[in-house]
C-alpha atoms as a PDB file:
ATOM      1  CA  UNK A   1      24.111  10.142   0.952  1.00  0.00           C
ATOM      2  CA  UNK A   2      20.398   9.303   0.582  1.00  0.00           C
ATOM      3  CA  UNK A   3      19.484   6.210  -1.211  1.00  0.00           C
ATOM      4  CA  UNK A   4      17.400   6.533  -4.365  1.00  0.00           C
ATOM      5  CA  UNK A   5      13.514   5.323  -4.318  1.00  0.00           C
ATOM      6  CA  UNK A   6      13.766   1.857  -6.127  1.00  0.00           C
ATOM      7  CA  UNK A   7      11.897   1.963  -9.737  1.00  0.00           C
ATOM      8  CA  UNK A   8      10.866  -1.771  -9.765  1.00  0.00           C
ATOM      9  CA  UNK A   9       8.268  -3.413 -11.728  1.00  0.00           C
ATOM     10  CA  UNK A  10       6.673  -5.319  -9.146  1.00  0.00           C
ATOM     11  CA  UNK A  11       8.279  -4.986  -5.194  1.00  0.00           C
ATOM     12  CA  UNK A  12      11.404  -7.027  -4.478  1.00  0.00           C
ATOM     13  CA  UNK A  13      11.954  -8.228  -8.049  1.00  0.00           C
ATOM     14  CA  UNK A  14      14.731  -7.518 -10.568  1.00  0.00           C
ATOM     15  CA  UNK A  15      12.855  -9.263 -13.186  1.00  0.00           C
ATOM     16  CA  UNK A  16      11.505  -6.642 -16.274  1.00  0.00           C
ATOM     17  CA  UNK A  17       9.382  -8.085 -18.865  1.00  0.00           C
ATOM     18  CA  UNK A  18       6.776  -5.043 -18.912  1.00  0.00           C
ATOM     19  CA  UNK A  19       4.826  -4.735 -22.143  1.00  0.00           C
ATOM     20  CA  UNK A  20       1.888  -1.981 -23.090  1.00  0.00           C
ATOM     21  CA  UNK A  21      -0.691  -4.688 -22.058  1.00  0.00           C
ATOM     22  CA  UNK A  22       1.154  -5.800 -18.545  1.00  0.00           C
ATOM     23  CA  UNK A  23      -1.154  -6.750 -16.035  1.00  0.00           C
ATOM     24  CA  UNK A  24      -0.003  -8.856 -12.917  1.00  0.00           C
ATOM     25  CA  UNK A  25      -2.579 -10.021 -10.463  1.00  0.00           C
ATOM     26  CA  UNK A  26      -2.664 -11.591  -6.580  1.00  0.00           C
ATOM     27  CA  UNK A  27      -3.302 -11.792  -3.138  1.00  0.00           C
ATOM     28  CA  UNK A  28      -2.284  -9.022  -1.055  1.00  0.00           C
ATOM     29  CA  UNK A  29      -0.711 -11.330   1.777  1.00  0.00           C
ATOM     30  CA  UNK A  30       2.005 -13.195  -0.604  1.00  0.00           C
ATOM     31  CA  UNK A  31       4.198 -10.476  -1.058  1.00  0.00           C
ATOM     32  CA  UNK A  32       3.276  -8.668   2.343  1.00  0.00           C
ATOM     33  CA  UNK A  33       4.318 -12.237   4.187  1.00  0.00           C
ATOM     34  CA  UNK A  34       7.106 -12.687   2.232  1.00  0.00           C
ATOM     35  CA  UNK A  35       8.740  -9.424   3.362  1.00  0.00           C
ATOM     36  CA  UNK A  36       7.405  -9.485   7.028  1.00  0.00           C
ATOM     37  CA  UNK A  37       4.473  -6.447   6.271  1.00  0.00           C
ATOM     38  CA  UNK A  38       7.108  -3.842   6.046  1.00  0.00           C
ATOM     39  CA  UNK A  39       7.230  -3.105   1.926  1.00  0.00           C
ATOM     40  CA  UNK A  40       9.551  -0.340   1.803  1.00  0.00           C
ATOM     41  CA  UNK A  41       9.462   2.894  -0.905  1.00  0.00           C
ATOM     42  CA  UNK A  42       9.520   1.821  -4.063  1.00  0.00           C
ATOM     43  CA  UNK A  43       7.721   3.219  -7.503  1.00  0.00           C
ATOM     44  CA  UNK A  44       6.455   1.788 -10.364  1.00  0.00           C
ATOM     45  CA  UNK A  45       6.913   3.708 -14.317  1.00  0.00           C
ATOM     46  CA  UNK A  46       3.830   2.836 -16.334  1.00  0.00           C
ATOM     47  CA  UNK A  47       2.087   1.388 -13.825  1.00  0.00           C
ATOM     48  CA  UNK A  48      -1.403   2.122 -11.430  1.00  0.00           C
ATOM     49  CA  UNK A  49      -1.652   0.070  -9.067  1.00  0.00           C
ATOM     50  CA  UNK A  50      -4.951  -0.986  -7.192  1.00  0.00           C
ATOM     51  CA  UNK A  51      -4.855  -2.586  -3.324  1.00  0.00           C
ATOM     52  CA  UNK A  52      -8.601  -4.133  -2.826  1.00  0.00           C
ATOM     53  CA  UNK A  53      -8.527  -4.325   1.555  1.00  0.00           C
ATOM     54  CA  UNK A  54     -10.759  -6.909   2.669  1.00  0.00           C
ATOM     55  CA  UNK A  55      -9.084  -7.483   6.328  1.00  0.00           C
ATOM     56  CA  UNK A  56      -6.705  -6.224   8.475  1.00  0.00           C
ATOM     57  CA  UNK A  57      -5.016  -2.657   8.454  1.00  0.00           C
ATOM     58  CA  UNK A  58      -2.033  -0.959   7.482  1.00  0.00           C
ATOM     59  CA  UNK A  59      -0.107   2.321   7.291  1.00  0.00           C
ATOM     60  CA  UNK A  60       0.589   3.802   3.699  1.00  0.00           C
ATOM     61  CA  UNK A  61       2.802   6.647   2.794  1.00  0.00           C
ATOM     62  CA  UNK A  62       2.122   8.000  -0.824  1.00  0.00           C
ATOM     63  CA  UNK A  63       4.507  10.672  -2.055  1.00  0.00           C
ATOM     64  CA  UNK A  64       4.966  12.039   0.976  1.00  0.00           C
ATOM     65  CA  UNK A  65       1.095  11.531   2.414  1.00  0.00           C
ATOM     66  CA  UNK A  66       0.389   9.350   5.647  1.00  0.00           C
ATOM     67  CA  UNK A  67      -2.433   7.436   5.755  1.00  0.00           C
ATOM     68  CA  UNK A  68      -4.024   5.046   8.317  1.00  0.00           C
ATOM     69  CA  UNK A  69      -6.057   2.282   6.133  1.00  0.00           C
ATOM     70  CA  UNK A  70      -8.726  -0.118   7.234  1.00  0.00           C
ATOM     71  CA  UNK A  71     -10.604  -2.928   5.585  1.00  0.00           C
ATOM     72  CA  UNK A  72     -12.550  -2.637   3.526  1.00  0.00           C
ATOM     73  CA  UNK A  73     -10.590  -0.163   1.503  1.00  0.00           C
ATOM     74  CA  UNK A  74      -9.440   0.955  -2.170  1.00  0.00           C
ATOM     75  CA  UNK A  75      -6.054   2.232  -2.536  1.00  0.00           C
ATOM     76  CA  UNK A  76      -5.278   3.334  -6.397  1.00  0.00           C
ATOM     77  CA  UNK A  77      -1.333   4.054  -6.915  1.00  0.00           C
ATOM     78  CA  UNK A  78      -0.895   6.229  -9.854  1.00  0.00           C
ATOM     79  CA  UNK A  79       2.350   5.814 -11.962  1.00  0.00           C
ATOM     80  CA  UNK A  80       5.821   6.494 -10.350  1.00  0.00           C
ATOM     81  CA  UNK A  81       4.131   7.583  -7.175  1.00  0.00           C
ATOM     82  CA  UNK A  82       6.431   6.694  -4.252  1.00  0.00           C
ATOM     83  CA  UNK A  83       4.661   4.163  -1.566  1.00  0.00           C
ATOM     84  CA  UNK A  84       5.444   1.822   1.028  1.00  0.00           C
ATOM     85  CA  UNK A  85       3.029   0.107   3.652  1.00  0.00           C
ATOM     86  CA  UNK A  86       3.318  -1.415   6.980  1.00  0.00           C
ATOM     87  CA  UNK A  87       0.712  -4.275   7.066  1.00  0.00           C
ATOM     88  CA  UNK A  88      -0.522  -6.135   9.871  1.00  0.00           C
ATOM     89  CA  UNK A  89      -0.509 -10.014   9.926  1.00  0.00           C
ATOM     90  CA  UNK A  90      -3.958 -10.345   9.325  1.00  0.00           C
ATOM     91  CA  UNK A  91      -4.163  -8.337   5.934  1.00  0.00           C
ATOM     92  CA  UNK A  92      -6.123 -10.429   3.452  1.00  0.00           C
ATOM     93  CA  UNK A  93      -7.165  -8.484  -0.096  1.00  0.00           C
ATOM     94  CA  UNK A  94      -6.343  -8.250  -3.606  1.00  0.00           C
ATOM     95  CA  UNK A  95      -3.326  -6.595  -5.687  1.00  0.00           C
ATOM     96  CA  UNK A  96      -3.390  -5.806  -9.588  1.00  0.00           C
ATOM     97  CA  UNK A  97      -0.877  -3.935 -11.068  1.00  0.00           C
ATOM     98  CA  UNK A  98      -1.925  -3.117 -14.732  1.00  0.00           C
ATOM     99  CA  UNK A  99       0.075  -1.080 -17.504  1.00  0.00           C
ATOM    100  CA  UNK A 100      -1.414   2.392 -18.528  1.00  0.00           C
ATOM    101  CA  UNK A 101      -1.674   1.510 -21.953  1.00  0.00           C
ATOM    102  CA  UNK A 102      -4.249  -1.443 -20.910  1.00  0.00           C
ATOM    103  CA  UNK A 103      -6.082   1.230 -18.783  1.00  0.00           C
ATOM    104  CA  UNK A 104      -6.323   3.391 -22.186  1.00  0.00           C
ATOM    105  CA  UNK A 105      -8.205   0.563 -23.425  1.00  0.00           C
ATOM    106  CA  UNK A 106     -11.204   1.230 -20.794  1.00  0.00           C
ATOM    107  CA  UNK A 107     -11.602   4.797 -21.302  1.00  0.00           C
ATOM    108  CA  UNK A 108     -15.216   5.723 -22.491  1.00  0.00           C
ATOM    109  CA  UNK A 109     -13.425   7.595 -25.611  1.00  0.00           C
ATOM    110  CA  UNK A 110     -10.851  10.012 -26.406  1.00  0.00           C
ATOM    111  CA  UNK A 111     -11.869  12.737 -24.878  1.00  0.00           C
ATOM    112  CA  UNK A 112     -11.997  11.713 -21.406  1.00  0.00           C
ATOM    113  CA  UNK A 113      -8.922  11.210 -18.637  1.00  0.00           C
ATOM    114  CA  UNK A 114      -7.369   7.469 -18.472  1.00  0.00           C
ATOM    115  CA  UNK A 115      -9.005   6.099 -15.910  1.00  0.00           C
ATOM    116  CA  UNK A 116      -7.558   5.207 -12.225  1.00  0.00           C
ATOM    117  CA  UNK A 117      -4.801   7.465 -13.239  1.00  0.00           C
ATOM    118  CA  UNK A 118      -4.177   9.069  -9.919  1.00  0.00           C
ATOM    119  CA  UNK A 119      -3.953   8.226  -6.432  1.00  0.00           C
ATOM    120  CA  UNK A 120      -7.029   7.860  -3.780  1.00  0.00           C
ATOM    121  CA  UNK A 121      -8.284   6.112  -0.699  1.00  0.00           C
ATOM    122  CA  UNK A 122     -11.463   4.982  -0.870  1.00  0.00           C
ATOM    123  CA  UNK A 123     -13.076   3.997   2.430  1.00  0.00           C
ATOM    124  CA  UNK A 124     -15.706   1.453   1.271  1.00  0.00           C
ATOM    125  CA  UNK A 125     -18.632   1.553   4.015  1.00  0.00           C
ATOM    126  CA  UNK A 126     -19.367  -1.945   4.158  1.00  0.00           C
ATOM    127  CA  UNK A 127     -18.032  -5.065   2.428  1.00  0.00           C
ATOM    128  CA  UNK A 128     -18.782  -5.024  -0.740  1.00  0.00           C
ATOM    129  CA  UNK A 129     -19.746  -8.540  -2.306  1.00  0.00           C
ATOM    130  CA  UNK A 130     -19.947  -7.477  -5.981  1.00  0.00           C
ATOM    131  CA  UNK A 131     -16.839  -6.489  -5.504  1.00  0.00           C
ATOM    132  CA  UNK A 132     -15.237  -9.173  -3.550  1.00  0.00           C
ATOM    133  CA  UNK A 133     -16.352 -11.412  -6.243  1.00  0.00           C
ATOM    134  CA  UNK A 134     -14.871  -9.262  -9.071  1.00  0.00           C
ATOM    135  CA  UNK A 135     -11.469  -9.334  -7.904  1.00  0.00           C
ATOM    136  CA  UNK A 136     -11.938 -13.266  -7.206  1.00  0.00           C
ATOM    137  CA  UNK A 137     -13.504 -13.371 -10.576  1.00  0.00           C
ATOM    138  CA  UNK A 138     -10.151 -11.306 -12.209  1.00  0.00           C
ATOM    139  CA  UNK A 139      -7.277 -13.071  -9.777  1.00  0.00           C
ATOM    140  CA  UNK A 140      -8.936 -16.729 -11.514  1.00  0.00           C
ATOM    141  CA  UNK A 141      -8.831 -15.931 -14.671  1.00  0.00           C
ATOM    142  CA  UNK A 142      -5.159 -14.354 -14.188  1.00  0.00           C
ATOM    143  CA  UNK A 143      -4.237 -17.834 -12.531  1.00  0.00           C
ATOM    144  CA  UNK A 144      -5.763 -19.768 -15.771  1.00  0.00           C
ATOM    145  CA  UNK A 145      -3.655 -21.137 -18.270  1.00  0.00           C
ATOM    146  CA  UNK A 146      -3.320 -18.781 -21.400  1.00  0.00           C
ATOM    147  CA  UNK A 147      -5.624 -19.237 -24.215  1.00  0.00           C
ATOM    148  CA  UNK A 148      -7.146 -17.482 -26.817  1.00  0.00           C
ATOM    149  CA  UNK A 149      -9.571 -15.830 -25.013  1.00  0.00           C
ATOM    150  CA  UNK A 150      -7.817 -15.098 -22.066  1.00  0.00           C
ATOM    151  CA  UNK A 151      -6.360 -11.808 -22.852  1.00  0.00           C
ATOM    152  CA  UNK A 152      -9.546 -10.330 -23.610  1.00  0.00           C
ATOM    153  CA  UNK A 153     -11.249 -11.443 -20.732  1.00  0.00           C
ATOM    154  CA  UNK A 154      -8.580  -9.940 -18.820  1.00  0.00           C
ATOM    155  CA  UNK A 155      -9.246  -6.719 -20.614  1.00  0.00           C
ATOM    156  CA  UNK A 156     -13.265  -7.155 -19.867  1.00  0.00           C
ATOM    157  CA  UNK A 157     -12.399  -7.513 -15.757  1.00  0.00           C
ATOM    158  CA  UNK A 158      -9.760  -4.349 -15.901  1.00  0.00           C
ATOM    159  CA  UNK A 159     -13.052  -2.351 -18.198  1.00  0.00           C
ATOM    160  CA  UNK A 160     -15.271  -3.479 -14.966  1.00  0.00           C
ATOM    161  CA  UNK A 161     -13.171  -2.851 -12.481  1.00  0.00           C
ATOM    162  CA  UNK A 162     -12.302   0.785 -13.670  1.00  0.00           C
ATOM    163  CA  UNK A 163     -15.702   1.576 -13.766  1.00  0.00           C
ATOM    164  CA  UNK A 164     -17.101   0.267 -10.551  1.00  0.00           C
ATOM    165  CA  UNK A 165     -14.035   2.232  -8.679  1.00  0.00           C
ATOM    166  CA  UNK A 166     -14.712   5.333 -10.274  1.00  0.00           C
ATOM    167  CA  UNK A 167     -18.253   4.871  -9.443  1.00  0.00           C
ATOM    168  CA  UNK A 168     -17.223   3.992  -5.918  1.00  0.00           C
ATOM    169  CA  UNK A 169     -15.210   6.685  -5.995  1.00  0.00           C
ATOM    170  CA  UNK A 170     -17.812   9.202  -6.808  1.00  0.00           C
ATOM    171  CA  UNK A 171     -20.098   7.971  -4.339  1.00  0.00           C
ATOM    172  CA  UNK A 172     -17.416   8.704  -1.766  1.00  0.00           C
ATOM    173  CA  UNK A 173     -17.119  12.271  -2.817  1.00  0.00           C
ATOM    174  CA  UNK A 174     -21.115  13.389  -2.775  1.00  0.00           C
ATOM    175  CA  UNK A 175     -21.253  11.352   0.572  1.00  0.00           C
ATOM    176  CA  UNK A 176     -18.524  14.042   1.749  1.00  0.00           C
ATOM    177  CA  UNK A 177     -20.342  16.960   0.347  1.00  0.00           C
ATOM    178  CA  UNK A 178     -23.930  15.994   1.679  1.00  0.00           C
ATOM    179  CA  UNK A 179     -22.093  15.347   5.021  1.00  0.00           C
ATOM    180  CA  UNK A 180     -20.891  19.415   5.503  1.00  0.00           C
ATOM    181  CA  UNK A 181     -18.050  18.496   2.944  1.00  0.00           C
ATOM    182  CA  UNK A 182     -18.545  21.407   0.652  1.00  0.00           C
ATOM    183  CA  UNK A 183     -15.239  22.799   0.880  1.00  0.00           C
ATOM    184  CA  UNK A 184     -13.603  19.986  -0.040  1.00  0.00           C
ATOM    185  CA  UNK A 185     -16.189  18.735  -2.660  1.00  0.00           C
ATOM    186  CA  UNK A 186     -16.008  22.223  -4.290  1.00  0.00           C
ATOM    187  CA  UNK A 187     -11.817  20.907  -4.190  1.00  0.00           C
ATOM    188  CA  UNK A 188     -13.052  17.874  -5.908  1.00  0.00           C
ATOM    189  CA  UNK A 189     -14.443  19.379  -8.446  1.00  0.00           C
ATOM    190  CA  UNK A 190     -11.677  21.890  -9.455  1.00  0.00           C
ATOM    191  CA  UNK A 191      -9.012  18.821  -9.755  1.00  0.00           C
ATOM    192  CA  UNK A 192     -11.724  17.317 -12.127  1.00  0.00           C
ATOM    193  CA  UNK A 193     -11.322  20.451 -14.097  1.00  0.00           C
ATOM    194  CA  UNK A 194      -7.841  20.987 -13.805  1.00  0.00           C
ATOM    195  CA  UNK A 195      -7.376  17.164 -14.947  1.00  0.00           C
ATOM    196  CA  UNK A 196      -9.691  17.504 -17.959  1.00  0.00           C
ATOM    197  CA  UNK A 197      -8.166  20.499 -18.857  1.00  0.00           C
ATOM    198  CA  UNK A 198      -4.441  18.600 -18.678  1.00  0.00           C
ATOM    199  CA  UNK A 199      -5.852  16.063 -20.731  1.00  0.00           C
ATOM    200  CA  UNK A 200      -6.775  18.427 -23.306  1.00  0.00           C
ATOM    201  CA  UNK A 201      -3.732  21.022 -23.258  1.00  0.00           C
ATOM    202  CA  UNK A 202      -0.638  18.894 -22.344  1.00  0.00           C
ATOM    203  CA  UNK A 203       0.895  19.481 -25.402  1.00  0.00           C
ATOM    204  CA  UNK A 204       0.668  23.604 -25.115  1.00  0.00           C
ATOM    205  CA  UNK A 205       3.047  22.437 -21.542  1.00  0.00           C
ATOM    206  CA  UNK A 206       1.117  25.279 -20.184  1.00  0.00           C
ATOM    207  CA  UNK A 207       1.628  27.168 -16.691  1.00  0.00           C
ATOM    208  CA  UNK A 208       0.081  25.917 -13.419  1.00  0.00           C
ATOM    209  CA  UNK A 209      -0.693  29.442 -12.920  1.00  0.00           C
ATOM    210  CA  UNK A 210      -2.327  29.713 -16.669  1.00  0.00           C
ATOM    211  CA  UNK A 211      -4.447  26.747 -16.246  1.00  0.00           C
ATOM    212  CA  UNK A 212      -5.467  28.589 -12.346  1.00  0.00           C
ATOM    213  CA  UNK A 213      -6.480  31.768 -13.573  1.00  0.00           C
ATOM    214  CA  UNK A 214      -9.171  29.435 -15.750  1.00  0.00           C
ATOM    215  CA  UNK A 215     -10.238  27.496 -12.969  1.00  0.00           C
ATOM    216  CA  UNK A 216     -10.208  30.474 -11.186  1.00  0.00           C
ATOM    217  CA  UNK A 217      -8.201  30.101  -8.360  1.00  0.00           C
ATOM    218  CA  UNK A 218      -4.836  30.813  -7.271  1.00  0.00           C
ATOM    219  CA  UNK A 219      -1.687  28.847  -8.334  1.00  0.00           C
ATOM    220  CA  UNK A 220      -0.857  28.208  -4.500  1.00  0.00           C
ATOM    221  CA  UNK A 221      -4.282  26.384  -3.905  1.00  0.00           C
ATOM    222  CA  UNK A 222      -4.224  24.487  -7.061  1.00  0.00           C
ATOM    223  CA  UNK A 223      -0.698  23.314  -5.856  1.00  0.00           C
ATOM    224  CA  UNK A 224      -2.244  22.357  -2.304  1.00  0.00           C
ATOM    225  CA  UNK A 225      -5.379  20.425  -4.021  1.00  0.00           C
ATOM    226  CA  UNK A 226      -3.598  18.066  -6.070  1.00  0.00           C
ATOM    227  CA  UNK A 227      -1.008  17.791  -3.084  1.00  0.00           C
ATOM    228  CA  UNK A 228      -3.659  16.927  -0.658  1.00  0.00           C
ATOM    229  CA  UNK A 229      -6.243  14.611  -3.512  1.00  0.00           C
ATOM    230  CA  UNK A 230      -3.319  13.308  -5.604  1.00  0.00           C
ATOM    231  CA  UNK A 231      -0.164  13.385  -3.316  1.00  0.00           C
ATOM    232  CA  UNK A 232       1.402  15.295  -6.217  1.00  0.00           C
ATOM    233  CA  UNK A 233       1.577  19.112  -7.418  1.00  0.00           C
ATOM    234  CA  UNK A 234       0.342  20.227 -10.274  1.00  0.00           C
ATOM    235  CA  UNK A 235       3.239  20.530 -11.956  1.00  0.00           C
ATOM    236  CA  UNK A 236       3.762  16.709 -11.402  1.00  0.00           C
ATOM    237  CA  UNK A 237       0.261  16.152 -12.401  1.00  0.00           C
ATOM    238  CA  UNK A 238       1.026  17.922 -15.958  1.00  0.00           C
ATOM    239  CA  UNK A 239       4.654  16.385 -16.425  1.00  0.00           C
ATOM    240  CA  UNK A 240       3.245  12.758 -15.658  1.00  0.00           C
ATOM    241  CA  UNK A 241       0.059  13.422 -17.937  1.00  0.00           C
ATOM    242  CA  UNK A 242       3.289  13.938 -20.742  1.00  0.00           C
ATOM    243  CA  UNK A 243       4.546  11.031 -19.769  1.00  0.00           C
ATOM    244  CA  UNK A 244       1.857   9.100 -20.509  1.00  0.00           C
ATOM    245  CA  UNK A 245       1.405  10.763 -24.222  1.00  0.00           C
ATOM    246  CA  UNK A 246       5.124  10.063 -24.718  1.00  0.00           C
ATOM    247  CA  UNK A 247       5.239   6.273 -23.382  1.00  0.00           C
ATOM    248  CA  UNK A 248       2.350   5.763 -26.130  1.00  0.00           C
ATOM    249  CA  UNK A 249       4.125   7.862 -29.091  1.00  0.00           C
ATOM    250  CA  UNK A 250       7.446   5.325 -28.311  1.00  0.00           C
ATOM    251  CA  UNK A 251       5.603   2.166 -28.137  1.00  0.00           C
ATOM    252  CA  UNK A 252       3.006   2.503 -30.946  1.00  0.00           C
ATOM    253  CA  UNK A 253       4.719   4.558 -32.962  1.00  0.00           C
ATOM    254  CA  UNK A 254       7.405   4.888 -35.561  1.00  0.00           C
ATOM    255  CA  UNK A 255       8.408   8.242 -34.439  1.00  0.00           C
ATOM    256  CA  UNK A 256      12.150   8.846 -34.049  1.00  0.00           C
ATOM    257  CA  UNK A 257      12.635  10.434 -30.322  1.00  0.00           C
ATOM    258  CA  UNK A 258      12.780  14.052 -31.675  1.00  0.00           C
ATOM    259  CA  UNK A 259       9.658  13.711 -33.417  1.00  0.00           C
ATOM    260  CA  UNK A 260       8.321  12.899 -30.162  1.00  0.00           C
ATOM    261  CA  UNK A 261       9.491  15.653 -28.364  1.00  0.00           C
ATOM    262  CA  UNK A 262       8.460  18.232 -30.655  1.00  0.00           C
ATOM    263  CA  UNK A 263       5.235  16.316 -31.177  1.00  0.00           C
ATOM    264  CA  UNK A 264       4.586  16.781 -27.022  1.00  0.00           C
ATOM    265  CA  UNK A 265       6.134  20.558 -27.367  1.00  0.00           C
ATOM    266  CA  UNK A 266       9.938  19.971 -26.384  1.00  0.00           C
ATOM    267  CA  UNK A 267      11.664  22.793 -28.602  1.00  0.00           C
ATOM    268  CA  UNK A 268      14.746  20.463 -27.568  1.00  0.00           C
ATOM    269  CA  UNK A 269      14.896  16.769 -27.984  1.00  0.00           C
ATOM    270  CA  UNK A 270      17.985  16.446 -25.627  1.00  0.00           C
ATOM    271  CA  UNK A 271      16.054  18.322 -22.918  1.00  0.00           C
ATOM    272  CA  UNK A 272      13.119  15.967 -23.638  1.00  0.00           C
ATOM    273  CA  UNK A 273      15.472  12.847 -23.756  1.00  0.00           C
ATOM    274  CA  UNK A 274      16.054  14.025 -19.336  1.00  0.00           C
ATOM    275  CA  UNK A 275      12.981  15.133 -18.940  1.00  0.00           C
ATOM    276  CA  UNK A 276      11.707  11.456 -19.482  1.00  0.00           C
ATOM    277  CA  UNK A 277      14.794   9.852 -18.215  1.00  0.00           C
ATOM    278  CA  UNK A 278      14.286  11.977 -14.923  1.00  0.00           C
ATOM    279  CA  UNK A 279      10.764  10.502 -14.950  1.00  0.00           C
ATOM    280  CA  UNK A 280      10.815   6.453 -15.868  1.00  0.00           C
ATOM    281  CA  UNK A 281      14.853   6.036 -15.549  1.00  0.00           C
ATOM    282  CA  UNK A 282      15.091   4.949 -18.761  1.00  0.00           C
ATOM    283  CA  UNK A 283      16.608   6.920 -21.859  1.00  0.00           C
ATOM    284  CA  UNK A 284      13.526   7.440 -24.471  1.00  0.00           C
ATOM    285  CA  UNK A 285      15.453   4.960 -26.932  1.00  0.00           C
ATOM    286  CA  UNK A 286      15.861   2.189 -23.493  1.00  0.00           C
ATOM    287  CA  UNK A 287      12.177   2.133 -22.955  1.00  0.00           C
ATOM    288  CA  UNK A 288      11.000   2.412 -26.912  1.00  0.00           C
ATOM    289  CA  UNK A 289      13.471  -1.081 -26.647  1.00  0.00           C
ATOM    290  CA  UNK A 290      12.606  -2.894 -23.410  1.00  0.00           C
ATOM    291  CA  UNK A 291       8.486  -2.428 -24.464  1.00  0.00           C
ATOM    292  CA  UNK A 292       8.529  -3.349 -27.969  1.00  0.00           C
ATOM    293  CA  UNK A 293       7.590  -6.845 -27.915  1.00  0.00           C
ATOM    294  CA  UNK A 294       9.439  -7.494 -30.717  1.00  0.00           C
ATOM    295  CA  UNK A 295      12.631  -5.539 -30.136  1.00  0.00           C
ATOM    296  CA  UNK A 296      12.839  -3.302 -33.685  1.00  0.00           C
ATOM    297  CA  UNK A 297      11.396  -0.130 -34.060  1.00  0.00           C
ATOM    298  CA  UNK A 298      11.962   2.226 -36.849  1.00  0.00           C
ATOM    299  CA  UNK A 299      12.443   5.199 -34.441  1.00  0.00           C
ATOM    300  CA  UNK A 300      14.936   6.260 -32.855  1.00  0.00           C
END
């Protein structure tokens, strides 16, 4: 029989102790050394990851997607994607692994996608010193002994860093178009849509072939962009975008489970109640209890 993909927390650890503002932070060789370079498939639920590459090389696979990755690099994991790397010995870089819920914090306002919600390579020209020294800046302060202050400067480095990625990010994609990329800049530019759009209309649990005809393109090529730009299809893309909504509803809410699910368009809480299992491996009422700090919540 197959094995199942791992859903771990952080690779190679039993330990859970996520909360809403989880955020774990260091160098890219410790755990890569520890298990010889070879970090088998594994997943995280609530979870983007983001690999900073400053030497060495590796191999990723990302739900399915092969890539060959070179220093310097960004690598953003998206929730419950399925990854595993082969590094080489030399690999020297950054990991942070931050909670979706802190993410939320950085968006620009309501309106607009969570930020470094999906998965991408970017393939940084050069070395980039600003932001070397941001992810030195952000592994320090993780390192520091808690005080007051130091969850919010946390939150100020994860605001930064979202924002000179996407920026990063962007530059990458009107490089490709200005370089005879058109085709897949114009590809670009319809996920953008198609991800604004499933920002706005998750709740409707609309069609991928509804939300194609307004992009105006077929269902089959909407399936291949997010395949080939996310690693997912769309229909992942708009069951993980529900996700998200109902991870927030259970942890900052008093909601009992089936208020959730009608609340996010389930006509059947017990469908609702697999759907997320399927999704996080956890029963709505396991992970309303494992991420409320304090253990009681009037939902349920």
């Amino acid at each position: 029989m197959p094995q199942s993909i791992p859903t771990v927390q952080l690779y190679g650890e039993e330990v859970w102790q996520q909360t809403p503002d989880y955020l774990h932070c260091e160098p890219l060789i410790t755990r890569s050394r520890e298990h010889r370079f070879q970090i088998r498939p594994h997943r995280h639920p609530g979870i983007t990851q983001v690999f900073h590459l400053r030497r060495g090389q590796g191999e990723a696979k990302i739900d399915g997607r092969r890539l060959e990755v070179k220093a310097p690099s960004l690598i953003l994991i998206s929730p419950m994607s399925v990854h595993d790397f082969a590094w080489s010995a030399d690999v020297s870089g950054t990991v942070v692994s931050v909670a979706t819920a802190r993410l939320e914090r950085a968006r620009r306002s309501q309106d607009t996608p969570v930020p470094l919600s999906h998965t991408s390579l970017v393939r940084l020209k050069r070395q980039d010193r600003e932001l070397d020294l941001l992810f030195e800046m952000l592994l320090e302060e993780y390192r520091r002994p808690p005080d007051s202050a130091r969850d919010s400067a946390l939150q100020a480095f994860v605001n930064l860093l979202t924002v000179r990625v996407e920026r990063l990010e962007q530059e990458q994609i009107e490089e490709e178009r200005l370089g005879g990329g058109e085709r897949q800049h114009r590809g670009q530019l319809h996920l953008k849509r198609f991800l604004d759009e499933v920002n706005r209309d998750y709740v409707q649990q609309r069609t991928v072939e509804s939300y194609a005809e307004e992009l105006g393109i077929t269902a089959p090529y909407l399936n291949q962009l997010c395949r080939e730009l996310t690693g997912r299809n769309a229909l992942q893309v708009i069951h993980e975008r529900l996700i998200i909504e109902a991870r927030r509803s259970l942890i900052y809410t008093a909601l009992r489970v089936s208020e959730v699910a009608y609340e996010l368009g389930f006509s059947d809480p017990a469908y609702f109640t697999r759907f997320f299992r399927r999704h996080t491996g956890h029963s709505p009422r396991e992970f309303r209890l494992l991420n409320t700090q304090d253990g009681v919540s009037s939902g349920s």
